[in-house]
PDB file of N, CA and C in Angstrom:
ATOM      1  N   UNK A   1     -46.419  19.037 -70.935  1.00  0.00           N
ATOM      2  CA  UNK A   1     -47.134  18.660 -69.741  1.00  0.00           C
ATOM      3  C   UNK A   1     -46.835  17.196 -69.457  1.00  0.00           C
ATOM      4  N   UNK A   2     -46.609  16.873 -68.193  1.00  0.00           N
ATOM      5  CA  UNK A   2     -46.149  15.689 -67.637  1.00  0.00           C
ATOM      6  C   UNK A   2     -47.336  14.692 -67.631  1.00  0.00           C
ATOM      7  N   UNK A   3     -47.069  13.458 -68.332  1.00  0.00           N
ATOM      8  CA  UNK A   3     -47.924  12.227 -68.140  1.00  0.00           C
ATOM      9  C   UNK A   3     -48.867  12.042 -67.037  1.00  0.00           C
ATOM     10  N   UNK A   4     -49.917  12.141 -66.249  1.00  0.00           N
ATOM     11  CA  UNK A   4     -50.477  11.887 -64.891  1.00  0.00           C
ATOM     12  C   UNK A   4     -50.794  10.826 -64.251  1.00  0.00           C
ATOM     13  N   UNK A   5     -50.183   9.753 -65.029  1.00  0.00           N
ATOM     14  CA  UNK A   5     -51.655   8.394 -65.325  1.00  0.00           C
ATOM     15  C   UNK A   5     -50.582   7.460 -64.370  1.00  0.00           C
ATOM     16  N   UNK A   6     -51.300   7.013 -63.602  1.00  0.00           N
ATOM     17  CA  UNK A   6     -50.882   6.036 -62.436  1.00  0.00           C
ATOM     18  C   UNK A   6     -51.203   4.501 -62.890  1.00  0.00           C
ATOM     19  N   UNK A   7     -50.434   3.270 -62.477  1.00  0.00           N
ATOM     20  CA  UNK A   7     -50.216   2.251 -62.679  1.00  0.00           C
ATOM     21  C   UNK A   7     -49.839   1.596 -61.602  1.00  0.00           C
ATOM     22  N   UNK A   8     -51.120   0.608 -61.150  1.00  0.00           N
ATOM     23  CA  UNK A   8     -50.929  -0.016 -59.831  1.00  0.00           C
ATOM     24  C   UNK A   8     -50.533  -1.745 -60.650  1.00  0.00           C
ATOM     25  N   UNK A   9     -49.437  -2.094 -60.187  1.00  0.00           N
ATOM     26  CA  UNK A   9     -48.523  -3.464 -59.886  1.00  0.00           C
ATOM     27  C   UNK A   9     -49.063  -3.801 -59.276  1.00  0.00           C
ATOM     28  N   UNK A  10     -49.382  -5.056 -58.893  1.00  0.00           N
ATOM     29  CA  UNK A  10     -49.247  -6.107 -57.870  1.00  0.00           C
ATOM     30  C   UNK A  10     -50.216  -5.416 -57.394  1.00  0.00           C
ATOM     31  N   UNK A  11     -51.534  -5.197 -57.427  1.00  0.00           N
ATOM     32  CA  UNK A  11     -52.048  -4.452 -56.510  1.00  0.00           C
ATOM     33  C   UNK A  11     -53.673  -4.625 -56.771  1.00  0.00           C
ATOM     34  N   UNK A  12     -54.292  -5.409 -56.227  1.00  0.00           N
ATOM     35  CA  UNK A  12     -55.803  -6.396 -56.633  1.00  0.00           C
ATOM     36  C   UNK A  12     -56.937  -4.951 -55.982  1.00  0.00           C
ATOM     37  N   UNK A  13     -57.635  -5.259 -56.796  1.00  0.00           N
ATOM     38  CA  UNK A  13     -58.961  -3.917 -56.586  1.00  0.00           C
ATOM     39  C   UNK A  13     -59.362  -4.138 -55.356  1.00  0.00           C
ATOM     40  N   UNK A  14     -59.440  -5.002 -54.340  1.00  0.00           N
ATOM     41  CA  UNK A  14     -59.801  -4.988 -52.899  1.00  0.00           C
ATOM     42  C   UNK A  14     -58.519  -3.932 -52.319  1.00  0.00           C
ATOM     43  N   UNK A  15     -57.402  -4.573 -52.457  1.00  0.00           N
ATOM     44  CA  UNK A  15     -56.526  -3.432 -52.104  1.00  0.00           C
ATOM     45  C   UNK A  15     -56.560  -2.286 -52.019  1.00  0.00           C
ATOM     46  N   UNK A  16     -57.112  -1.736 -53.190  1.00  0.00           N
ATOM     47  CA  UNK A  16     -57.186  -0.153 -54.032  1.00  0.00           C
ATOM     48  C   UNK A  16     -58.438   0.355 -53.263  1.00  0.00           C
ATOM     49  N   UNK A  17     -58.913  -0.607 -53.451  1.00  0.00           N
ATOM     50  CA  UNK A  17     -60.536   0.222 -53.079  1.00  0.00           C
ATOM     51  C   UNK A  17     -60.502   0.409 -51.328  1.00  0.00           C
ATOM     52  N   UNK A  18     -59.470  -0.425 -50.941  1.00  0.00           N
ATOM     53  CA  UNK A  18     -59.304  -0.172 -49.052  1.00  0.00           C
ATOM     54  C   UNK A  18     -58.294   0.994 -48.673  1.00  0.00           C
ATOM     55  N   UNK A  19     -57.522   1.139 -49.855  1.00  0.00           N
ATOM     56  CA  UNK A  19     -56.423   2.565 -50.037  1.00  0.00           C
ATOM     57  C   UNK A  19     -57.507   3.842 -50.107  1.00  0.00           C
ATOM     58  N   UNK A  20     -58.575   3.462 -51.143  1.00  0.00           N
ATOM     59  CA  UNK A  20     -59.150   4.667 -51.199  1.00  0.00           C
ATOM     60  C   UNK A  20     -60.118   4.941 -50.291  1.00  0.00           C
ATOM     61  N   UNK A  21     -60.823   4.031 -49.284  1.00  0.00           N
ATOM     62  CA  UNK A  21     -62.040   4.139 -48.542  1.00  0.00           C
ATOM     63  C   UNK A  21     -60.895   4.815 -47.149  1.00  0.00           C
ATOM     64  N   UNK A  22     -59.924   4.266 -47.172  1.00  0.00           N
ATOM     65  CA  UNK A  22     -58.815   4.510 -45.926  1.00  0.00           C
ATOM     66  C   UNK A  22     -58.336   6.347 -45.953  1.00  0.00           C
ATOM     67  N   UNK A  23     -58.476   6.711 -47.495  1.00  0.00           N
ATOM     68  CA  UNK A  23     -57.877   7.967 -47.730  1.00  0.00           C
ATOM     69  C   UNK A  23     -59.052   9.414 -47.595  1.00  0.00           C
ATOM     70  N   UNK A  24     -60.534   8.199 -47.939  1.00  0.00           N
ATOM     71  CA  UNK A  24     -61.858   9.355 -47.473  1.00  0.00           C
ATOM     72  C   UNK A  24     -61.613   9.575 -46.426  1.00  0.00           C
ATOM     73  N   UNK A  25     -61.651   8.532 -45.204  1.00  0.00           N
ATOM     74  CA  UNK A  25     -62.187   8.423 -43.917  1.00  0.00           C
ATOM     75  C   UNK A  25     -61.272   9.371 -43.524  1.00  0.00           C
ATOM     76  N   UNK A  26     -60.145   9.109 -43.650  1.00  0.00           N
ATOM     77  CA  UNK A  26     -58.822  10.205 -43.201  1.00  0.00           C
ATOM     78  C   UNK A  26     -59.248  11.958 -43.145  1.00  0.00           C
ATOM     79  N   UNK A  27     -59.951  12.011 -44.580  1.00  0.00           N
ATOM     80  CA  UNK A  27     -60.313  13.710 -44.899  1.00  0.00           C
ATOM     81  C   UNK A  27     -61.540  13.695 -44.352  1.00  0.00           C
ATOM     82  N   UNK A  28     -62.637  12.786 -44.273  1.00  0.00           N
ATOM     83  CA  UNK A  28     -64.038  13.230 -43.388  1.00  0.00           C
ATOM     84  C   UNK A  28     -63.367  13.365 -41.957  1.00  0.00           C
ATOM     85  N   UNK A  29     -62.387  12.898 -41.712  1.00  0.00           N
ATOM     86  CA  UNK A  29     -62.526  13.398 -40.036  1.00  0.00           C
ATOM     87  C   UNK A  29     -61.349  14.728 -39.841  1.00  0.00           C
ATOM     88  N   UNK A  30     -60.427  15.289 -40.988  1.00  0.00           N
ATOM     89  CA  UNK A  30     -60.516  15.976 -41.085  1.00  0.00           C
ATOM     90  C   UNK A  30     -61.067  17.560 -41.052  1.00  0.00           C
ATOM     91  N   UNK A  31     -62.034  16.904 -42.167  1.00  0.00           N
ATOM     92  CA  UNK A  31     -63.580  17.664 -42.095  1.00  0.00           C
ATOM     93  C   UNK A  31     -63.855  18.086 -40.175  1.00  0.00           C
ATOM     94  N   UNK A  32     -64.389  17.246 -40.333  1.00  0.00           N
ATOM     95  CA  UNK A  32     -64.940  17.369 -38.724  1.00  0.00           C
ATOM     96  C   UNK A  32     -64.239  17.632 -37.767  1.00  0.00           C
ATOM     97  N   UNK A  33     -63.530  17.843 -37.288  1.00  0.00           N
ATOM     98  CA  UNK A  33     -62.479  18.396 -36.542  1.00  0.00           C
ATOM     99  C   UNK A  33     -62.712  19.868 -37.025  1.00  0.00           C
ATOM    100  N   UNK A  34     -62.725  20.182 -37.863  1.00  0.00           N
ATOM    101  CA  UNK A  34     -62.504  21.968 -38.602  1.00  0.00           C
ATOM    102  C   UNK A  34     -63.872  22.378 -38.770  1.00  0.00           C
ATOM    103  N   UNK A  35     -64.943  21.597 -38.626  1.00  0.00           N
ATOM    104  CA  UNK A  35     -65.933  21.963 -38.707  1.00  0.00           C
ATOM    105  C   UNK A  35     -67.073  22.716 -37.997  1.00  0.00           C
ATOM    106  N   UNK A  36     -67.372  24.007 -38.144  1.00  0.00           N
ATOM    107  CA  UNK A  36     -67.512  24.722 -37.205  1.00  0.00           C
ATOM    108  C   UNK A  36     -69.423  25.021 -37.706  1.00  0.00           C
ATOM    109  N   UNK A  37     -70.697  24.283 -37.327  1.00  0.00           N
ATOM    110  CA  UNK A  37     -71.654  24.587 -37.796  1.00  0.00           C
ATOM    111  C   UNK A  37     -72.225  26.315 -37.564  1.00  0.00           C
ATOM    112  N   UNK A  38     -72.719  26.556 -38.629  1.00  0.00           N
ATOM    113  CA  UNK A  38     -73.421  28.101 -38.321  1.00  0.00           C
ATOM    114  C   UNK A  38     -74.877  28.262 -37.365  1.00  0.00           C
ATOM    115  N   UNK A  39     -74.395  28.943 -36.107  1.00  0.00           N
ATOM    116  CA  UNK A  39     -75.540  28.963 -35.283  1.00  0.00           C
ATOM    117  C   UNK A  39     -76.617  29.862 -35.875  1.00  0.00           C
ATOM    118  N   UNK A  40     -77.694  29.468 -35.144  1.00  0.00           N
ATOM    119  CA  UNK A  40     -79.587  29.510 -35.809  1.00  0.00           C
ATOM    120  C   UNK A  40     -78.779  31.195 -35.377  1.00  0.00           C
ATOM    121  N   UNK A  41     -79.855  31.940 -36.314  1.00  0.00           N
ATOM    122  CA  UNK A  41     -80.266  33.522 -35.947  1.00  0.00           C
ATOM    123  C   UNK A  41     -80.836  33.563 -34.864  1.00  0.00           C
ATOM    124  N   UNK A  42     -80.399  34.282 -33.888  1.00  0.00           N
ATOM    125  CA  UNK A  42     -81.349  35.057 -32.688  1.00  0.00           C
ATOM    126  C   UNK A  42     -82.088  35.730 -33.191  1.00  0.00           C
ATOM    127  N   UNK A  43     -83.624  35.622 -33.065  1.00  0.00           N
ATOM    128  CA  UNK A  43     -84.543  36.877 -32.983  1.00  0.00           C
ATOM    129  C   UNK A  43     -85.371  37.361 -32.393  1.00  0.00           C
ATOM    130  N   UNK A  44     -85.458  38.163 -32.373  1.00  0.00           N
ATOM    131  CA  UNK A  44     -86.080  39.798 -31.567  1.00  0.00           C
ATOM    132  C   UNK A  44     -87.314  39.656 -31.724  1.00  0.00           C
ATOM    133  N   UNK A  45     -88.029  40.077 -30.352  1.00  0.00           N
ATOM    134  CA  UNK A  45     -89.488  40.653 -30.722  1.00  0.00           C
ATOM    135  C   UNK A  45     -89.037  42.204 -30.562  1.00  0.00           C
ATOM    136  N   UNK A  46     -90.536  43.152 -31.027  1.00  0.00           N
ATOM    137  CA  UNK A  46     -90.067  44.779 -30.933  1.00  0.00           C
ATOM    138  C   UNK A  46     -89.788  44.506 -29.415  1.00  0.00           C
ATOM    139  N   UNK A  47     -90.402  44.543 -28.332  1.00  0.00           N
ATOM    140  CA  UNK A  47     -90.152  44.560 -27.139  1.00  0.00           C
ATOM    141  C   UNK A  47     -88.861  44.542 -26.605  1.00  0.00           C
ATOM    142  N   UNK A  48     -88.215  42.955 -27.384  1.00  0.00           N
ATOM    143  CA  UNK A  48     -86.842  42.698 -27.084  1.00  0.00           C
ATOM    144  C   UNK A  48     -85.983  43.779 -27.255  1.00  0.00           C
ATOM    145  N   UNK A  49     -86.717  44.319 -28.956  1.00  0.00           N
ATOM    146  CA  UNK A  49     -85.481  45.389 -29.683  1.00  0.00           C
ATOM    147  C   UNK A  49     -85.421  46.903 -28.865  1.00  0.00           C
ATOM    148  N   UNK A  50     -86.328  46.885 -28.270  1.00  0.00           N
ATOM    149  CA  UNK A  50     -86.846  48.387 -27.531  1.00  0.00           C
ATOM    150  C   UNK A  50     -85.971  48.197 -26.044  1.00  0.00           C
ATOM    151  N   UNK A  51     -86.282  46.861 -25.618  1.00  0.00           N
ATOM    152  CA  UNK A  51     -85.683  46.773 -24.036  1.00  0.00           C
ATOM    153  C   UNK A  51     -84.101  46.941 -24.574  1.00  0.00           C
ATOM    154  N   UNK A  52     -83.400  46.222 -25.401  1.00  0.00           N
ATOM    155  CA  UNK A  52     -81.938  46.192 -25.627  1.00  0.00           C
ATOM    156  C   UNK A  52     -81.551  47.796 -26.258  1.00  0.00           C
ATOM    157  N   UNK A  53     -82.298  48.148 -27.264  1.00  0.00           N
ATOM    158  CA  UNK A  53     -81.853  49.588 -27.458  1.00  0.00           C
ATOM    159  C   UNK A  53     -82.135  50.454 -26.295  1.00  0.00           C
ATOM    160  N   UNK A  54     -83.038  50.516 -25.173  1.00  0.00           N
ATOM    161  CA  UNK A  54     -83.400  51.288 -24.777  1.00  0.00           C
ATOM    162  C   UNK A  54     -83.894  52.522 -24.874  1.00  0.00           C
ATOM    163  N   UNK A  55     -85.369  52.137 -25.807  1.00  0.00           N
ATOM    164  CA  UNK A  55     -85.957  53.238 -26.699  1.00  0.00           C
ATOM    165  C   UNK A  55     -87.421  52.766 -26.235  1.00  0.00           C
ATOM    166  N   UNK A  56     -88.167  53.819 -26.570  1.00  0.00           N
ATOM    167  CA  UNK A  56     -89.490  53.734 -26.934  1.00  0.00           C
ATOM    168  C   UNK A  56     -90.014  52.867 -28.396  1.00  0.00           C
ATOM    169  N   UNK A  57     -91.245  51.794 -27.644  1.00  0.00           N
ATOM    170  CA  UNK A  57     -91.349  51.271 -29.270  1.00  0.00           C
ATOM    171  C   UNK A  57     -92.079  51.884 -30.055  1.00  0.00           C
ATOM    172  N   UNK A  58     -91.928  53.223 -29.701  1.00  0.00           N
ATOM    173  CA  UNK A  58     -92.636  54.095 -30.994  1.00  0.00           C
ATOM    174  C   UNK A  58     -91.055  54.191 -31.682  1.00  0.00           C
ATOM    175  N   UNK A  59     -90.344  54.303 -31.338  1.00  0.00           N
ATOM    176  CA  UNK A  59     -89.085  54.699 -31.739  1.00  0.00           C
ATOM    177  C   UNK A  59     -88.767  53.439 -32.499  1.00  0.00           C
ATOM    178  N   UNK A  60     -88.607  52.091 -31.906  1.00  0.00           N
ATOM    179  CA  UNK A  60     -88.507  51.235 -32.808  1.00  0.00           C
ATOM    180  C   UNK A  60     -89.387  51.185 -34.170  1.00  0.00           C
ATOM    181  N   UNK A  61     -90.564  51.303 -34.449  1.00  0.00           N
ATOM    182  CA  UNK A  61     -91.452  51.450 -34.708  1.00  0.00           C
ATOM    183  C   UNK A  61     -91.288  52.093 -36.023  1.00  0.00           C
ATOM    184  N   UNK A  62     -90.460  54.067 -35.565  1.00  0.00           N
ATOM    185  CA  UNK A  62     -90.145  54.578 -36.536  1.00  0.00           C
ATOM    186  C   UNK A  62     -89.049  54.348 -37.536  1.00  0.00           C
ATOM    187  N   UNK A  63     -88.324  53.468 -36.761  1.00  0.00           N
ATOM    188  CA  UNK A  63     -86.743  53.405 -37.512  1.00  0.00           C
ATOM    189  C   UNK A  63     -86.680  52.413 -38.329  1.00  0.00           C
ATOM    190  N   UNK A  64     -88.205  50.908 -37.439  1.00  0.00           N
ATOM    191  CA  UNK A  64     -88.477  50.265 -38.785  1.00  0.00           C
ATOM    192  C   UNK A  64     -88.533  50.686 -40.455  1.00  0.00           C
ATOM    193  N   UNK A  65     -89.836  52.314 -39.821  1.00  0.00           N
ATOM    194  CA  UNK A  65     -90.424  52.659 -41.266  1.00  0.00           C
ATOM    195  C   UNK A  65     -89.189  53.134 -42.197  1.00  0.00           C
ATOM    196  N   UNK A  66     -88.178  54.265 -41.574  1.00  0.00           N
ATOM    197  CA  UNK A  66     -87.310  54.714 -41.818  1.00  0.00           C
ATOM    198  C   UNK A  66     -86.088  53.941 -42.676  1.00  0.00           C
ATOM    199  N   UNK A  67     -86.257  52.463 -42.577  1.00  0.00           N
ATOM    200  CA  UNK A  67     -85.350  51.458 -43.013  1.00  0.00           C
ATOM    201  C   UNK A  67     -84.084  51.047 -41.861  1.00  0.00           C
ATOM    202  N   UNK A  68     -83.989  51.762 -41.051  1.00  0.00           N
ATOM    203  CA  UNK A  68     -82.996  51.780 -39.852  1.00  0.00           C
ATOM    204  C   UNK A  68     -82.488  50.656 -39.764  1.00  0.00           C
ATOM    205  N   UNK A  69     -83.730  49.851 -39.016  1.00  0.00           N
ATOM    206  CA  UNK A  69     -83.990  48.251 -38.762  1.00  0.00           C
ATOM    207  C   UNK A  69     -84.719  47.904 -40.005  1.00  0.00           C
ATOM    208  N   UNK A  70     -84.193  46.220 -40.359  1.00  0.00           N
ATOM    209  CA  UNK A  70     -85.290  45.711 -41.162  1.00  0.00           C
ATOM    210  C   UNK A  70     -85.680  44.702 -40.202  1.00  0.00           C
ATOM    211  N   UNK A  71     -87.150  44.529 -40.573  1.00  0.00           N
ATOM    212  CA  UNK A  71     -87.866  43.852 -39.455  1.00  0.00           C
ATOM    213  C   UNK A  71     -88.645  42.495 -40.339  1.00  0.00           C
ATOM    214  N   UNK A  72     -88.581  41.299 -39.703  1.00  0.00           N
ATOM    215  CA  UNK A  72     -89.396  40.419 -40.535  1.00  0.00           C
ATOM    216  C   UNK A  72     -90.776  39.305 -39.905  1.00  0.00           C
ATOM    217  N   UNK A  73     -91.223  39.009 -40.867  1.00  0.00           N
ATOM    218  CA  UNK A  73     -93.067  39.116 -40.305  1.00  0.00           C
ATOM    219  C   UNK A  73     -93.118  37.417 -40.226  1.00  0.00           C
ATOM    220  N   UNK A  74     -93.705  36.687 -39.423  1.00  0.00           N
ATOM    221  CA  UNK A  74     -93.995  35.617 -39.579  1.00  0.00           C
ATOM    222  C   UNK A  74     -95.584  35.148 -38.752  1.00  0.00           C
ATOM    223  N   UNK A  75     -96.460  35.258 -39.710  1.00  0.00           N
ATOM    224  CA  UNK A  75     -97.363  35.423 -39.111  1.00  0.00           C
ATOM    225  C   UNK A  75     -97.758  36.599 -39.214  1.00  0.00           C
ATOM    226  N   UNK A  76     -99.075  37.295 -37.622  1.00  0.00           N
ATOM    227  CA  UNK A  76     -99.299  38.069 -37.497  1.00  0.00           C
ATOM    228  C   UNK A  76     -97.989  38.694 -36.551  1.00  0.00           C
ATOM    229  N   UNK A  77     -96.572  37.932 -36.344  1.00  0.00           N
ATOM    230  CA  UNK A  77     -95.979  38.363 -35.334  1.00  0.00           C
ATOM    231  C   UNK A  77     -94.732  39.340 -36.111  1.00  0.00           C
ATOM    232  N   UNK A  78     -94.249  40.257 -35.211  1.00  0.00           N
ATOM    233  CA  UNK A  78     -92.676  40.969 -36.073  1.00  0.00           C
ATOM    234  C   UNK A  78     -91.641  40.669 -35.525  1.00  0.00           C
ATOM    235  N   UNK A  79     -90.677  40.205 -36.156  1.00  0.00           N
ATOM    236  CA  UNK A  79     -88.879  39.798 -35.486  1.00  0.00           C
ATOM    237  C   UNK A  79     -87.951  40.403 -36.071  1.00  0.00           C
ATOM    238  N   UNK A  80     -86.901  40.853 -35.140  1.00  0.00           N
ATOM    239  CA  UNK A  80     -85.618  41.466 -35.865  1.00  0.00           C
ATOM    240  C   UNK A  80     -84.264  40.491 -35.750  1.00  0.00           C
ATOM    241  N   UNK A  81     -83.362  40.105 -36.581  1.00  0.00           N
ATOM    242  CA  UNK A  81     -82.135  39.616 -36.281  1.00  0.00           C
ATOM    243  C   UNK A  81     -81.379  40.450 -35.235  1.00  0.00           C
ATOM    244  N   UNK A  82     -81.295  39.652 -34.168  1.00  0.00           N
ATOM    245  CA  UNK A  82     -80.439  40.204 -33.644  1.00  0.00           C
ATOM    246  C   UNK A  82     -79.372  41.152 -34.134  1.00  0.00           C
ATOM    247  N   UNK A  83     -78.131  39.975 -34.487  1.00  0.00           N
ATOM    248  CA  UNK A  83     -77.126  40.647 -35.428  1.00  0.00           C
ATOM    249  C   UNK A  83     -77.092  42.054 -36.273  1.00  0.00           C
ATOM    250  N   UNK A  84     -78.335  41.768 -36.749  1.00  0.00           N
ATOM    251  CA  UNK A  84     -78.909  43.456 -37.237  1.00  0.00           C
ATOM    252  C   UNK A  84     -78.968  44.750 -36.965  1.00  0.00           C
ATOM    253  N   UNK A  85     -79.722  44.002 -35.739  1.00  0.00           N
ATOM    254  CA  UNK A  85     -80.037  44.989 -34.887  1.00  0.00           C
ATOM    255  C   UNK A  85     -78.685  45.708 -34.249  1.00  0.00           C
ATOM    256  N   UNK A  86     -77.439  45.113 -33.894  1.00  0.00           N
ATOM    257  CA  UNK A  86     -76.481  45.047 -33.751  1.00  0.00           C
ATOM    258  C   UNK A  86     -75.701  46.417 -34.370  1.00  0.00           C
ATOM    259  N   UNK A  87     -75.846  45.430 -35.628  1.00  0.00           N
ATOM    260  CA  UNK A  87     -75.047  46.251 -37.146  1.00  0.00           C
ATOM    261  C   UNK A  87     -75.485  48.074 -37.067  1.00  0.00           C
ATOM    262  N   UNK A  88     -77.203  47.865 -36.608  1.00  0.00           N
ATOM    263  CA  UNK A  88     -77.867  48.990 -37.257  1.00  0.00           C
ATOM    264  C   UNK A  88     -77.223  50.394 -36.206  1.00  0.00           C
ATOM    265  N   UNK A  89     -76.852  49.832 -34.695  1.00  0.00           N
ATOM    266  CA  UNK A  89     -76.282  50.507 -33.907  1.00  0.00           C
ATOM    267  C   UNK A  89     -75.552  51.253 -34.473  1.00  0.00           C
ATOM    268  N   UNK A  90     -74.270  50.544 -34.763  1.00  0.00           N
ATOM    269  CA  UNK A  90     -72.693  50.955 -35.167  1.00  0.00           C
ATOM    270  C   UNK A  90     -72.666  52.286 -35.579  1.00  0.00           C
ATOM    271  N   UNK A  91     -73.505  52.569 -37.071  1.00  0.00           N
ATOM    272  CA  UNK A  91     -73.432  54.049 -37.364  1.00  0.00           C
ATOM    273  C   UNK A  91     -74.069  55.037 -36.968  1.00  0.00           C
ATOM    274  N   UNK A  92     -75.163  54.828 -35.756  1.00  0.00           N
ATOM    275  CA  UNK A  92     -75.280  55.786 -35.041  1.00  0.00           C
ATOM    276  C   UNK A  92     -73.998  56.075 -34.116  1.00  0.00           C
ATOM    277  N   UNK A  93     -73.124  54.968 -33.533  1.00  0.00           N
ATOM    278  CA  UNK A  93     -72.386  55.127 -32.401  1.00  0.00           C
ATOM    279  C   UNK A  93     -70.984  56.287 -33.358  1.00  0.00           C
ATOM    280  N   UNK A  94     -71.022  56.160 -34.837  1.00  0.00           N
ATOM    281  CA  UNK A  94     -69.614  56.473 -35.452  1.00  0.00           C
ATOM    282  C   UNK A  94     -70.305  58.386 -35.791  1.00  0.00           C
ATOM    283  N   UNK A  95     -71.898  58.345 -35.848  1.00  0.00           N
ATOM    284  CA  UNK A  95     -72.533  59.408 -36.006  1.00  0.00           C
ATOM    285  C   UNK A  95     -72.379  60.677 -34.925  1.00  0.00           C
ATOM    286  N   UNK A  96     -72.403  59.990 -33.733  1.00  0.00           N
ATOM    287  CA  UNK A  96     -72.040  60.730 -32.536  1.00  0.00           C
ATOM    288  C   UNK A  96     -70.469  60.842 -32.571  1.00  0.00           C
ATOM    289  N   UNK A  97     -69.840  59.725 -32.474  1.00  0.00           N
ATOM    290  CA  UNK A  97     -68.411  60.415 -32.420  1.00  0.00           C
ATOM    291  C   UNK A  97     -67.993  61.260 -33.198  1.00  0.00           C
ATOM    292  N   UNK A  98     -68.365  61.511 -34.974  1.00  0.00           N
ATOM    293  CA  UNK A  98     -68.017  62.408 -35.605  1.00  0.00           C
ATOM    294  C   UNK A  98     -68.798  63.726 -35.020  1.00  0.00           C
ATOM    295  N   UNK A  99     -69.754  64.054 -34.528  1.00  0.00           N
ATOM    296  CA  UNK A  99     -70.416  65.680 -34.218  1.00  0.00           C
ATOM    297  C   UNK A  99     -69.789  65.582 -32.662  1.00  0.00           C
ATOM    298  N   UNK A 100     -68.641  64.505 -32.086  1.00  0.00           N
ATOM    299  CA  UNK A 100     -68.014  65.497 -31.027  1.00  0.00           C
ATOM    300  C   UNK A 100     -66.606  65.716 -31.551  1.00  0.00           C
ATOM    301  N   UNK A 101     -66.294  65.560 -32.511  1.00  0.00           N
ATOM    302  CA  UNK A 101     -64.838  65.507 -32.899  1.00  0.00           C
ATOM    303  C   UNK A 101     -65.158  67.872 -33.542  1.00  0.00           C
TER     304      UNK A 101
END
């Protein structure tokens, strides 16, 4: 295995230490440029989830109990992730296409 060890000449610790503050700044803006923050969760009231599915919120209601949707409580109030709600679609939509195939 090859030696790793570096040896600065002529080269006074103000120097070094402006090489290295010069070589962060370079990769934090890096960073930031590529940096893409994760947006907040959308969430649902049942209402929301009932108007967008276009169901009865007894129906929401049931598919909660059913595990369909998971639904979460804050308060006395109930919210669904959007995204979820989303997801929970999909295999009904792949459910129907298989019983017309």
């Amino acid at each position: 295995m090859a030696d790793k060890t570096l040896q600065f000449i002529q080269t006074t610790p103000e120097q070094l230490q402006e090489a290295i503050i010069r070589g962060v700044k370079i990769e934090i803006n890096k960073l930031q440029e590529n940096f893409q923050p994760k947006q907040p969760e959308e969430l649902m009231t049942r209402n929301e989830v009932k108007d967008f599915l276009k169901v009865d919120l007894s129906t929401v209601h049931n598919w909660t109990k059913k595990g369909k949707l998971k639904s979460y409580g804050l308060g006395h109030r109930i919210y669904y992730k959007r995204s979820e709600v989303e997801q929970a679609i999909l295999p009904l939509n792949n459910q129907q296409n298989d019983r017309l195939r």
